[in-house]
C-alpha atoms as a PDB file:
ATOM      1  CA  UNK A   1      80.886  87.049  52.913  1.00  0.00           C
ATOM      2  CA  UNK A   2      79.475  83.412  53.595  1.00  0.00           C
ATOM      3  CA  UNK A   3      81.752  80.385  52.648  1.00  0.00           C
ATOM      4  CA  UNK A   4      80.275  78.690  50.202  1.00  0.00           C
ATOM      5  CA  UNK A   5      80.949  74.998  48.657  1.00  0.00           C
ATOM      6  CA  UNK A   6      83.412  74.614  46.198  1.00  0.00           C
ATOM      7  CA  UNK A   7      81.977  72.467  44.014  1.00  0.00           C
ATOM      8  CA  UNK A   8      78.241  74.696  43.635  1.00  0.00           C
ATOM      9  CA  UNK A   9      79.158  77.673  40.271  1.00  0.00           C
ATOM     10  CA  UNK A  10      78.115  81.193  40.706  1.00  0.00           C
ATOM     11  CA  UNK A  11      74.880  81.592  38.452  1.00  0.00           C
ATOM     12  CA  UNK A  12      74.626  85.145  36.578  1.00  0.00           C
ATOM     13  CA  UNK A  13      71.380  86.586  35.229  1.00  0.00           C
ATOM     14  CA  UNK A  14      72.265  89.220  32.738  1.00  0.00           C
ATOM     15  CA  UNK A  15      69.216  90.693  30.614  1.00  0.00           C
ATOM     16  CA  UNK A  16      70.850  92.205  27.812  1.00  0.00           C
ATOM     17  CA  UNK A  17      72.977  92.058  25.064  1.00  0.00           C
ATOM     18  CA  UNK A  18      74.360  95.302  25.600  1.00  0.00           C
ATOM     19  CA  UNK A  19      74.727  94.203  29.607  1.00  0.00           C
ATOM     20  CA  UNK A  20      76.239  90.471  28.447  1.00  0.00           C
ATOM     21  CA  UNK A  21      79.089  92.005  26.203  1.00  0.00           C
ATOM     22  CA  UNK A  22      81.589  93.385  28.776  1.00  0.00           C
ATOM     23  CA  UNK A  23      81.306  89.612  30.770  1.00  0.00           C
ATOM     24  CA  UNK A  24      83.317  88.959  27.270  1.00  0.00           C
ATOM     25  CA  UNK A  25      86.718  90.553  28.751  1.00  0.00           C
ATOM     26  CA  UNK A  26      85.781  89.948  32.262  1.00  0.00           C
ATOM     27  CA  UNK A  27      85.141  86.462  32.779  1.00  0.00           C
ATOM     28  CA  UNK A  28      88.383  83.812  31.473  1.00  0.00           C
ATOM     29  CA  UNK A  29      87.255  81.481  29.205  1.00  0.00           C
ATOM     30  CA  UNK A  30      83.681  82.517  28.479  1.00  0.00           C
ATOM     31  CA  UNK A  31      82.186  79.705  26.326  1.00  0.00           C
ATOM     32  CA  UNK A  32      78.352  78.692  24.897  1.00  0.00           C
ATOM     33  CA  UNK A  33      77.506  75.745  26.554  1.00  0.00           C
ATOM     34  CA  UNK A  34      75.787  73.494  24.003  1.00  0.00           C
ATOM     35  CA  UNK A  35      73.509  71.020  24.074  1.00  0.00           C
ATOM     36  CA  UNK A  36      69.654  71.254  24.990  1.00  0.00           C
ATOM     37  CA  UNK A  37      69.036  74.056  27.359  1.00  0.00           C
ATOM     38  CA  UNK A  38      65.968  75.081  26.217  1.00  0.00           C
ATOM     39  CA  UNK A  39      65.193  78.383  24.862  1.00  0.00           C
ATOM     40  CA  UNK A  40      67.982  79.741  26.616  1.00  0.00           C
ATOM     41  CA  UNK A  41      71.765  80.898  25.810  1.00  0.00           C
ATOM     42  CA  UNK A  42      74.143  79.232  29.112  1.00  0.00           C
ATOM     43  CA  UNK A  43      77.687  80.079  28.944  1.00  0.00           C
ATOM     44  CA  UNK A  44      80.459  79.245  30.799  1.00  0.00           C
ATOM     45  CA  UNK A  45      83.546  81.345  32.315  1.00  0.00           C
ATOM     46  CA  UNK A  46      85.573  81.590  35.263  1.00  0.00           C
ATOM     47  CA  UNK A  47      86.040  84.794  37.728  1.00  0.00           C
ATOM     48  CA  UNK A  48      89.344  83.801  39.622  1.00  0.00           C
ATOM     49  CA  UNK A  49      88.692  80.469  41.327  1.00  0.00           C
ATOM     50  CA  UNK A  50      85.096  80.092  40.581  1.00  0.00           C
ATOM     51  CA  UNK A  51      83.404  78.717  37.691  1.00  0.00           C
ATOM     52  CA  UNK A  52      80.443  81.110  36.486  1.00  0.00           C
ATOM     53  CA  UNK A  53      77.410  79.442  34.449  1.00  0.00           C
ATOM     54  CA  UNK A  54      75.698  82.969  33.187  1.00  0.00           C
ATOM     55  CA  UNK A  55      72.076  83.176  31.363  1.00  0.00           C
ATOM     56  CA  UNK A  56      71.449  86.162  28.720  1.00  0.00           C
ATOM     57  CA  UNK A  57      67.794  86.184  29.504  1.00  0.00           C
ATOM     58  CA  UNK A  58      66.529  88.978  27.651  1.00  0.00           C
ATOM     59  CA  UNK A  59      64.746  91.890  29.989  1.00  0.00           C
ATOM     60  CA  UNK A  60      61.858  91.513  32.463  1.00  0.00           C
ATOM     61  CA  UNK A  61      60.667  89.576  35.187  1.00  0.00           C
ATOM     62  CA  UNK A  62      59.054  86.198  33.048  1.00  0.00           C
ATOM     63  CA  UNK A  63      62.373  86.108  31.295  1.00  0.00           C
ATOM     64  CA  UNK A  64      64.734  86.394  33.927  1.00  0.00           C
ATOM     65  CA  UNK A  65      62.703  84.284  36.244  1.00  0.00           C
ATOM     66  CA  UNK A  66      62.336  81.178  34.039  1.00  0.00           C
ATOM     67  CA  UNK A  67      66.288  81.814  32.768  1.00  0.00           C
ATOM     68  CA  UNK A  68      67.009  81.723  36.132  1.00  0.00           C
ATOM     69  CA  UNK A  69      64.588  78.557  37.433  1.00  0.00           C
ATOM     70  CA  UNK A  70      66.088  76.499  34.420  1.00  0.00           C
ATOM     71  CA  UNK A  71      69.817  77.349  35.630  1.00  0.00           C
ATOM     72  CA  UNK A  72      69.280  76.431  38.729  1.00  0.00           C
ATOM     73  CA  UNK A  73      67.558  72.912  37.629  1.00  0.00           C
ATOM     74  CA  UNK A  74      70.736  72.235  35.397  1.00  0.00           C
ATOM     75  CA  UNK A  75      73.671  73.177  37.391  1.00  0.00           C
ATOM     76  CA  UNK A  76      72.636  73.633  41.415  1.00  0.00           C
ATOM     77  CA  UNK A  77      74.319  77.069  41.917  1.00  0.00           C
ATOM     78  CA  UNK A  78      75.441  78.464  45.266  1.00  0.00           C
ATOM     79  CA  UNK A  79      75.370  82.170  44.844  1.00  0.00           C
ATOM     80  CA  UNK A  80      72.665  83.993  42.330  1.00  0.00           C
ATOM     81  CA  UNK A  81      74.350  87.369  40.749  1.00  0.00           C
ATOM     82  CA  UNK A  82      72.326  89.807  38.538  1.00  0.00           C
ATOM     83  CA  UNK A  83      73.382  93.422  37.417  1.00  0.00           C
ATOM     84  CA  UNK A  84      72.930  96.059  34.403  1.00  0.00           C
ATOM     85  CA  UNK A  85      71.376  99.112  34.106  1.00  0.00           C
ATOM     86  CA  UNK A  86      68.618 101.008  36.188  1.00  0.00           C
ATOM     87  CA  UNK A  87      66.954 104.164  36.331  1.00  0.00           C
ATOM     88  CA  UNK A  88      67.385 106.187  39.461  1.00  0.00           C
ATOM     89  CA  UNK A  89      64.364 107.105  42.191  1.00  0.00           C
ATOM     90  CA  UNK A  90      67.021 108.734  44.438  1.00  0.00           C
ATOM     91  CA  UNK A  91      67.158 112.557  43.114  1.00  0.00           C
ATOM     92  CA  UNK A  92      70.967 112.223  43.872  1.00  0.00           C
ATOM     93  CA  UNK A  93      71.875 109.285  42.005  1.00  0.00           C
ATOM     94  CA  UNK A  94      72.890 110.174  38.351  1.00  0.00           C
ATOM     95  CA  UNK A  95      74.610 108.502  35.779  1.00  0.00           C
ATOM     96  CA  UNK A  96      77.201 106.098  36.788  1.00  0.00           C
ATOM     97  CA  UNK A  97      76.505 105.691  40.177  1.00  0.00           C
ATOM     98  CA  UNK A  98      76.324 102.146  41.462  1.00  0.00           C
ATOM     99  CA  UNK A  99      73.241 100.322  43.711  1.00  0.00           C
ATOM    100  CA  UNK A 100      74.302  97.407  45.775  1.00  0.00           C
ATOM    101  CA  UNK A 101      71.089  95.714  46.165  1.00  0.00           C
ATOM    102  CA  UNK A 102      70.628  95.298  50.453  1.00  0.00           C
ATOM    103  CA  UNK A 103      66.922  94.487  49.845  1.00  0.00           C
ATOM    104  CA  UNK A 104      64.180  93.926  46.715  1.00  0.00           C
ATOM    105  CA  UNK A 105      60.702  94.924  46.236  1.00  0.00           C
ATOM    106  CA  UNK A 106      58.355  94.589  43.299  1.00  0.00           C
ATOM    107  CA  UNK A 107      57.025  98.456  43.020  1.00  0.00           C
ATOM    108  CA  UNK A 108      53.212  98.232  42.811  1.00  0.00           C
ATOM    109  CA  UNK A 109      51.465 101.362  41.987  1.00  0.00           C
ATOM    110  CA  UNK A 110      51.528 103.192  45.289  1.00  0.00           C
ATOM    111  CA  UNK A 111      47.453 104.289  44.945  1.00  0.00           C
ATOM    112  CA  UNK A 112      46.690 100.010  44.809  1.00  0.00           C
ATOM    113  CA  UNK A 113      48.747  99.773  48.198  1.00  0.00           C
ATOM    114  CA  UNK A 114      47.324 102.784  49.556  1.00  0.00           C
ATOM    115  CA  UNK A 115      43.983 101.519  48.572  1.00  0.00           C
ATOM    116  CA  UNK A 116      44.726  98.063  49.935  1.00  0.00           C
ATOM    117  CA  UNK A 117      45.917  99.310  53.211  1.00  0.00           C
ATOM    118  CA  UNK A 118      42.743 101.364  53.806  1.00  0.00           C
ATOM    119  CA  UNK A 119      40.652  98.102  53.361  1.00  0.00           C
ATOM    120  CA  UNK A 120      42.937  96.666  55.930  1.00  0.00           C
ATOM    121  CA  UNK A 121      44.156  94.037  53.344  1.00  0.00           C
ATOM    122  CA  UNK A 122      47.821  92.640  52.817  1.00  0.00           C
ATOM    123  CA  UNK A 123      49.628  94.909  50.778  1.00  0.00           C
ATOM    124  CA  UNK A 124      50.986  93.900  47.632  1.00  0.00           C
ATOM    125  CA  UNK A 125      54.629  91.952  47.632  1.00  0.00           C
ATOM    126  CA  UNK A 126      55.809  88.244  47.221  1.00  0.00           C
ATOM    127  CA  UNK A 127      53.965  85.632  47.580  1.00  0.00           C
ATOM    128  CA  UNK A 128      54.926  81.962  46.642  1.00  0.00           C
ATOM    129  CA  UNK A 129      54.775  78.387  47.655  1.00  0.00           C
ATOM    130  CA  UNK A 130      57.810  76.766  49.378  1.00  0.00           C
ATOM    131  CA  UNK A 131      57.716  73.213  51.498  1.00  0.00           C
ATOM    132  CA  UNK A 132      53.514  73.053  51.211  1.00  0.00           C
ATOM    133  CA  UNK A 133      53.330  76.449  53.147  1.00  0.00           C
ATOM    134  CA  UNK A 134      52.489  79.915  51.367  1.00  0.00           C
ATOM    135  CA  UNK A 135      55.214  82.803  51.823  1.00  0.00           C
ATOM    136  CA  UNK A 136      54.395  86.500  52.141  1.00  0.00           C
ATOM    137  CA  UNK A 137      57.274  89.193  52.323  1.00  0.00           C
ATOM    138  CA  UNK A 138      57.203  92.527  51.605  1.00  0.00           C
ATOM    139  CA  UNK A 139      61.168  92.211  50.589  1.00  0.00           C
ATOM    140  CA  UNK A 140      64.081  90.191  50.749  1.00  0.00           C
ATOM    141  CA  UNK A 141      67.376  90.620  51.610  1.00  0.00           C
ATOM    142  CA  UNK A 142      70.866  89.794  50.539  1.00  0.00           C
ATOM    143  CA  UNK A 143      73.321  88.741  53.159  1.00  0.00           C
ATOM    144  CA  UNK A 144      75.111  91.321  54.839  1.00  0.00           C
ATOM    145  CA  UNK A 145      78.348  90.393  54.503  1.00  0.00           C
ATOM    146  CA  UNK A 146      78.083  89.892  50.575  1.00  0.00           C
ATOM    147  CA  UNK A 147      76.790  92.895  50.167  1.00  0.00           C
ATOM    148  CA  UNK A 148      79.830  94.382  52.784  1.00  0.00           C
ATOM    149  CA  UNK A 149      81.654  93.301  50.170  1.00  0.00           C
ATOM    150  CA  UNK A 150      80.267  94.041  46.809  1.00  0.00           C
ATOM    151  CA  UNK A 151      79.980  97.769  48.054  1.00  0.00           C
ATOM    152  CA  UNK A 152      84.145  97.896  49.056  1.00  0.00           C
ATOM    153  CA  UNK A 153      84.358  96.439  45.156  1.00  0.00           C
ATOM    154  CA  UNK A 154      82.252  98.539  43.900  1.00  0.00           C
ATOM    155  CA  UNK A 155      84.243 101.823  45.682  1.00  0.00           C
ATOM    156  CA  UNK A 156      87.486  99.960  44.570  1.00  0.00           C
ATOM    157  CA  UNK A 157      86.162  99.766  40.474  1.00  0.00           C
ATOM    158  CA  UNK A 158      84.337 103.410  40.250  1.00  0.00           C
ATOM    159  CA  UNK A 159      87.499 104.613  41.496  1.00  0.00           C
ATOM    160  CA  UNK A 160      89.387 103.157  38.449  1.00  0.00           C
ATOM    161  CA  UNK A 161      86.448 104.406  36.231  1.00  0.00           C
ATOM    162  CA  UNK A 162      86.176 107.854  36.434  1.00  0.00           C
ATOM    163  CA  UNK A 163      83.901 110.186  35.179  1.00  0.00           C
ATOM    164  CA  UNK A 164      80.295 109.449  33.330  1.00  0.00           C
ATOM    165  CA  UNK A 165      80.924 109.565  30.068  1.00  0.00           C
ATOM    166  CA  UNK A 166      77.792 108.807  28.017  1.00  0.00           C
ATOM    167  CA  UNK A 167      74.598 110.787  27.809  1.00  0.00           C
ATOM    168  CA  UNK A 168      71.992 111.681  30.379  1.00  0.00           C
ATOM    169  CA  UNK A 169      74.424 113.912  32.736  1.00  0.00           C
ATOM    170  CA  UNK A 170      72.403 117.257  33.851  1.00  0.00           C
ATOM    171  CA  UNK A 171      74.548 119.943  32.077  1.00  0.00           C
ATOM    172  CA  UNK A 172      74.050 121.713  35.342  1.00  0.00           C
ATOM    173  CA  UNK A 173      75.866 119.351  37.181  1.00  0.00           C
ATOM    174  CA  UNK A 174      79.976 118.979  37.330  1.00  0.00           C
ATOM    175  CA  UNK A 175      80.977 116.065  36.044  1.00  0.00           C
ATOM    176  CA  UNK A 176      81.909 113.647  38.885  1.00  0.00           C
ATOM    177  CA  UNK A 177      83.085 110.170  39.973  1.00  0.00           C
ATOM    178  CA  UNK A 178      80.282 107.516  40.539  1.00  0.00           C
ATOM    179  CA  UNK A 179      79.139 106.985  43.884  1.00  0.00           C
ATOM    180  CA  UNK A 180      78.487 104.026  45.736  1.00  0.00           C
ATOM    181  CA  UNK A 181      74.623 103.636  47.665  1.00  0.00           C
ATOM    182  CA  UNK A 182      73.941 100.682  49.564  1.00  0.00           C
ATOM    183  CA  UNK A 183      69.854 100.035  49.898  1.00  0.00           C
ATOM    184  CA  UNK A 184      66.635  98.907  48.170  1.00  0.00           C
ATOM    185  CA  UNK A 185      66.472  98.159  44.162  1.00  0.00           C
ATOM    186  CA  UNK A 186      62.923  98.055  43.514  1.00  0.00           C
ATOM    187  CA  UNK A 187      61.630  96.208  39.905  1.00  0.00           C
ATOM    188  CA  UNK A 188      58.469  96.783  37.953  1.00  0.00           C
ATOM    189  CA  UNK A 189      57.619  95.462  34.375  1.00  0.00           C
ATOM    190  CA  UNK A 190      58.210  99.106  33.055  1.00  0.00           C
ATOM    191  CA  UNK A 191      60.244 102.136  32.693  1.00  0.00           C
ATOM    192  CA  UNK A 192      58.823 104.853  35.084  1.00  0.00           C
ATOM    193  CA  UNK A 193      59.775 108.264  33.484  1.00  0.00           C
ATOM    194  CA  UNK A 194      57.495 110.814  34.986  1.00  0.00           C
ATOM    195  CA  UNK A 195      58.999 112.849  37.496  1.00  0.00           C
ATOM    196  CA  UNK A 196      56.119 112.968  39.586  1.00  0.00           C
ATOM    197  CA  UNK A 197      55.970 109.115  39.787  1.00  0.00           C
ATOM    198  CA  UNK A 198      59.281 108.621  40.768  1.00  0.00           C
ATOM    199  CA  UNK A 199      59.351 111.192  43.264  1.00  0.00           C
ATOM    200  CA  UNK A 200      55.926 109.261  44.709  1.00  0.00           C
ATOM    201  CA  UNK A 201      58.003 105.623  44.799  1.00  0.00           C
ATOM    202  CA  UNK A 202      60.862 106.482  45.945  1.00  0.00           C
ATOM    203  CA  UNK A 203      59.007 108.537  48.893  1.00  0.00           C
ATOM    204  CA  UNK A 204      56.756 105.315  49.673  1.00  0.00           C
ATOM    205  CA  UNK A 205      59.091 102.447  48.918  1.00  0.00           C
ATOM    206  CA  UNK A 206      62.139 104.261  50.402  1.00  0.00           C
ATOM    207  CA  UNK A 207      63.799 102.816  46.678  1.00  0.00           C
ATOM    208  CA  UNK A 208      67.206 103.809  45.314  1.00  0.00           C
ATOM    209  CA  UNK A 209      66.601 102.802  41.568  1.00  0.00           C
ATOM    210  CA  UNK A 210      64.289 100.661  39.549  1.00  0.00           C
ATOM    211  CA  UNK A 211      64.978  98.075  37.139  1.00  0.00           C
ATOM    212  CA  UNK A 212      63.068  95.155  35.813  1.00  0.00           C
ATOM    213  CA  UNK A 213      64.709  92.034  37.041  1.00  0.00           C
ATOM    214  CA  UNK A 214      66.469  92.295  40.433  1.00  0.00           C
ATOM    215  CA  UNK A 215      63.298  91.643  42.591  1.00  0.00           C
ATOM    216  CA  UNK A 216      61.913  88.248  40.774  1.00  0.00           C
ATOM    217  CA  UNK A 217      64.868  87.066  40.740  1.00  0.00           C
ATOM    218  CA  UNK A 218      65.191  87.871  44.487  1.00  0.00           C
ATOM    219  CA  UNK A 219      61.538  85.787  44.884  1.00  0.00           C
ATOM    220  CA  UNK A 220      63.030  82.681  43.200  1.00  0.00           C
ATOM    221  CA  UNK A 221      66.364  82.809  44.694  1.00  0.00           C
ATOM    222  CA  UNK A 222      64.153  82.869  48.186  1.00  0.00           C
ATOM    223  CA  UNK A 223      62.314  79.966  46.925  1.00  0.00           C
ATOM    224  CA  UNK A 224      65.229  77.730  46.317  1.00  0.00           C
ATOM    225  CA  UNK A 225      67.329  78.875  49.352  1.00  0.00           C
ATOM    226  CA  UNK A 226      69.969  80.672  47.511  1.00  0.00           C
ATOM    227  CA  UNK A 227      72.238  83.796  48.394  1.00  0.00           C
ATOM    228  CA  UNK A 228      71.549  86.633  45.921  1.00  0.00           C
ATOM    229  CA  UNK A 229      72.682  89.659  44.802  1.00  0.00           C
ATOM    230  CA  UNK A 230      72.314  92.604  42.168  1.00  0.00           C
ATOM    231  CA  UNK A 231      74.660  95.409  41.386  1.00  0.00           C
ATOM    232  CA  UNK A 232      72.716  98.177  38.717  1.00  0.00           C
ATOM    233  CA  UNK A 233      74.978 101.144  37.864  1.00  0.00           C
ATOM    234  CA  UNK A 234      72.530 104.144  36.946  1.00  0.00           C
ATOM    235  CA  UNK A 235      72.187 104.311  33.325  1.00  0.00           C
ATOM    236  CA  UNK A 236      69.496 107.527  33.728  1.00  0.00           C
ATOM    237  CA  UNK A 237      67.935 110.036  35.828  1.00  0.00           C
ATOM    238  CA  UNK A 238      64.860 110.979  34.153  1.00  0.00           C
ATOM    239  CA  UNK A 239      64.116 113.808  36.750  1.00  0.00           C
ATOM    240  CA  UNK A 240      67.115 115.791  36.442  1.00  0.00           C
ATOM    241  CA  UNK A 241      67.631 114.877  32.548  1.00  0.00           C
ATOM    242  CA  UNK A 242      65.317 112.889  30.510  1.00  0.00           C
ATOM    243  CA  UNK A 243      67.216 110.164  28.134  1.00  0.00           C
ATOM    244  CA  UNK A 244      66.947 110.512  24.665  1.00  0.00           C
ATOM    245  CA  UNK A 245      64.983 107.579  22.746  1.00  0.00           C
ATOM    246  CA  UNK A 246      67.940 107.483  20.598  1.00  0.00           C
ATOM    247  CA  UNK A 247      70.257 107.434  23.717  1.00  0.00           C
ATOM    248  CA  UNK A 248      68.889 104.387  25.457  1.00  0.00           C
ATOM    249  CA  UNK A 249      70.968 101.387  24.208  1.00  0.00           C
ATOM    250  CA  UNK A 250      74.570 103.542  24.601  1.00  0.00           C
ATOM    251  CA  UNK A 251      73.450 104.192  28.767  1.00  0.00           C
ATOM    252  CA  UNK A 252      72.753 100.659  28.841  1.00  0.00           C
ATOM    253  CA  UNK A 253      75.733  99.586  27.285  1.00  0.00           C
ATOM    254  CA  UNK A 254      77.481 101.845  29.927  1.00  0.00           C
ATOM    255  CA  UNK A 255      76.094 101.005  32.788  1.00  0.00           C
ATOM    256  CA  UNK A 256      76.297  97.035  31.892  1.00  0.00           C
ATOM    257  CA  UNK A 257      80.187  97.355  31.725  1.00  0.00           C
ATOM    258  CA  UNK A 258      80.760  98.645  34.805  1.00  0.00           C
ATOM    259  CA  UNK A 259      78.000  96.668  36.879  1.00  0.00           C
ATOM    260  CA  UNK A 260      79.865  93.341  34.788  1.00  0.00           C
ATOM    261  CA  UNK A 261      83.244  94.497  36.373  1.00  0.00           C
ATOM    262  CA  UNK A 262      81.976  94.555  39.913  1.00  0.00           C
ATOM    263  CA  UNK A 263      79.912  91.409  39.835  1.00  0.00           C
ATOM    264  CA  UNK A 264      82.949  89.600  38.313  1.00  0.00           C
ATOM    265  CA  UNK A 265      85.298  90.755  41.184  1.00  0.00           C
ATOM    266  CA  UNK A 266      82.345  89.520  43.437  1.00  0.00           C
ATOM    267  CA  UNK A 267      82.443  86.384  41.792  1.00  0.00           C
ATOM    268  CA  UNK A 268      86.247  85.810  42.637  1.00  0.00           C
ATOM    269  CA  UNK A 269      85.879  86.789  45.698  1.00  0.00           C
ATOM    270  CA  UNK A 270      82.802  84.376  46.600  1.00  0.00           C
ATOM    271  CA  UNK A 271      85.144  81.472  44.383  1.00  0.00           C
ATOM    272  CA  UNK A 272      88.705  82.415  46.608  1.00  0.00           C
ATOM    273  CA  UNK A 273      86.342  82.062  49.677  1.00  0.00           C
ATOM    274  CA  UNK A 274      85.424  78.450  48.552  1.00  0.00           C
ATOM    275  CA  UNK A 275      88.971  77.425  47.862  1.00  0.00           C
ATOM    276  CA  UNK A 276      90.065  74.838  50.772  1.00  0.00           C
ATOM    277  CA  UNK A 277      92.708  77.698  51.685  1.00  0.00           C
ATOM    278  CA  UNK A 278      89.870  79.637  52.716  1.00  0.00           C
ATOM    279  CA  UNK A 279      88.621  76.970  55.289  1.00  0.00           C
ATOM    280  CA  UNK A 280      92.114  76.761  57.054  1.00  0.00           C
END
């Protein structure tokens, strides 16, 4: 993990309610922030040494973009954290599992890049403006060594957690321990359900899980120069068990609280890595 400045907070994106609740017990100190901020709900907390401004953005990629473009316009973070739920593309990954995002791509409809590709134009990704010059990637990337390290406290927290214990496990399946993948989080302004469209993304984009945040906020992270990660604990596994309607806001719930553990030990560990101890 980089060392980072002392004095720049950790900023953390969190969608939900449901997802925002655990931060509660797992940040010291977590406070509202008053005074004009907008539309949006800034709190402040500590994880160890550093000082955490978080954002409860509501879901999506408008929301958690402009949450995140306003935060970083306020209070000049050095590390960008987001985490919550996500449903899995990987047939292997069920309920409880954690993602460490190593890379982030916005999951067009495979048939538009297909159909691009064939017309031998630029297939679909990010695009923005950054010092007068346009920017094309098909992904981005955390750092290495922060994810190196979110994955060992990731392994470290599911092994305190234990079994799944909310709906959505396959009834064929033994009950397990969550697992720990390291690889691409893919995000899309929806919730793919259909079997056969999952099985088509995660064969083309090579993705682990989707959610609806992780990659946006990648883009503007990349735009202001800022480290970035997200951690999304599998809420659902639509292949091998379709979720209830009535079940949604209990996997959610679940998979927040143990995606808000991690990213707060990743926190403390970015903040002890700032401390002038660190530097010696």
């Amino acid at each position: 993990m980089q060392n980072p400045s002392p004095s720049r907070p950790v900023a953390l994106v969190v969608p939900m309610e449901e997802e925002f609740l655990p931060y509660r017990d797992c940040l010291s100190g977590l406070v509202r922030l008053r005074g004009d901020h907008g539309p949006w709900e800034f709190f402040e907390g500590r994880a160890g040494p550093a000082r955490v401004i978080a954002v409860l953005s509501d879901c999506g990629p408008v929301n958690a973009a402009a949450a995140l473009e306003r935060l970083v316009t306020e209070f000049g973070p050095g590390l960008v954290l987001t985490g919550g739920s996500a449903g899995a593309h990987d047939p292997g990954l069920l309920p409880g599992d954690v993602v460490i995002g190593a890379r982030y791509r916005i999951l067009f409809p495979v048939g538009q890049q297909l159909s691009r590709q064939a017309r031998g134009r630029h297939l679909k990704g990010f695009r923005f403006r950054r010092d007068g010059k346009r920017v094309h990637s098909d992904s981005f990337e955390s750092l290495p060594d922060l994810v190196r390290a979110a994955a060992v406290i990731a392994e470290t927290e599911l092994g305190e957690s234990g079994a799944w214990k909310g709906p959505g496990w396959p009834p064929e399946v033994p009950l397990r321990a969550g697992r720990v993948s390291v690889g691409l989080i893919g995000s899309s302004d929806s919730w793919t359900t259909s079997e056969d469209e999952l099985r088509e993304l995660h064969g083309y984009y090579g993705s682990l899980c989707e959610d609806m945040e992780s990659a946006y906020i990648a883009q503007l992270s990349a735009l202001h120069g800022l480290p970035f990660l997200s951690v999304r604990t599998i809420s659902d596994n639509e292949a091998a068990c379709p979720l209830a309607a009535s079940s949604a806001n209990q996997v959610i719930a679940l998979a927040g609280e143990r995606s808000a553990r991690i990213l707060a030990r990743v926190a403390a560990e970015w903040g002890r890595r700032a401390t002038p101890e660190s530097a010696e």
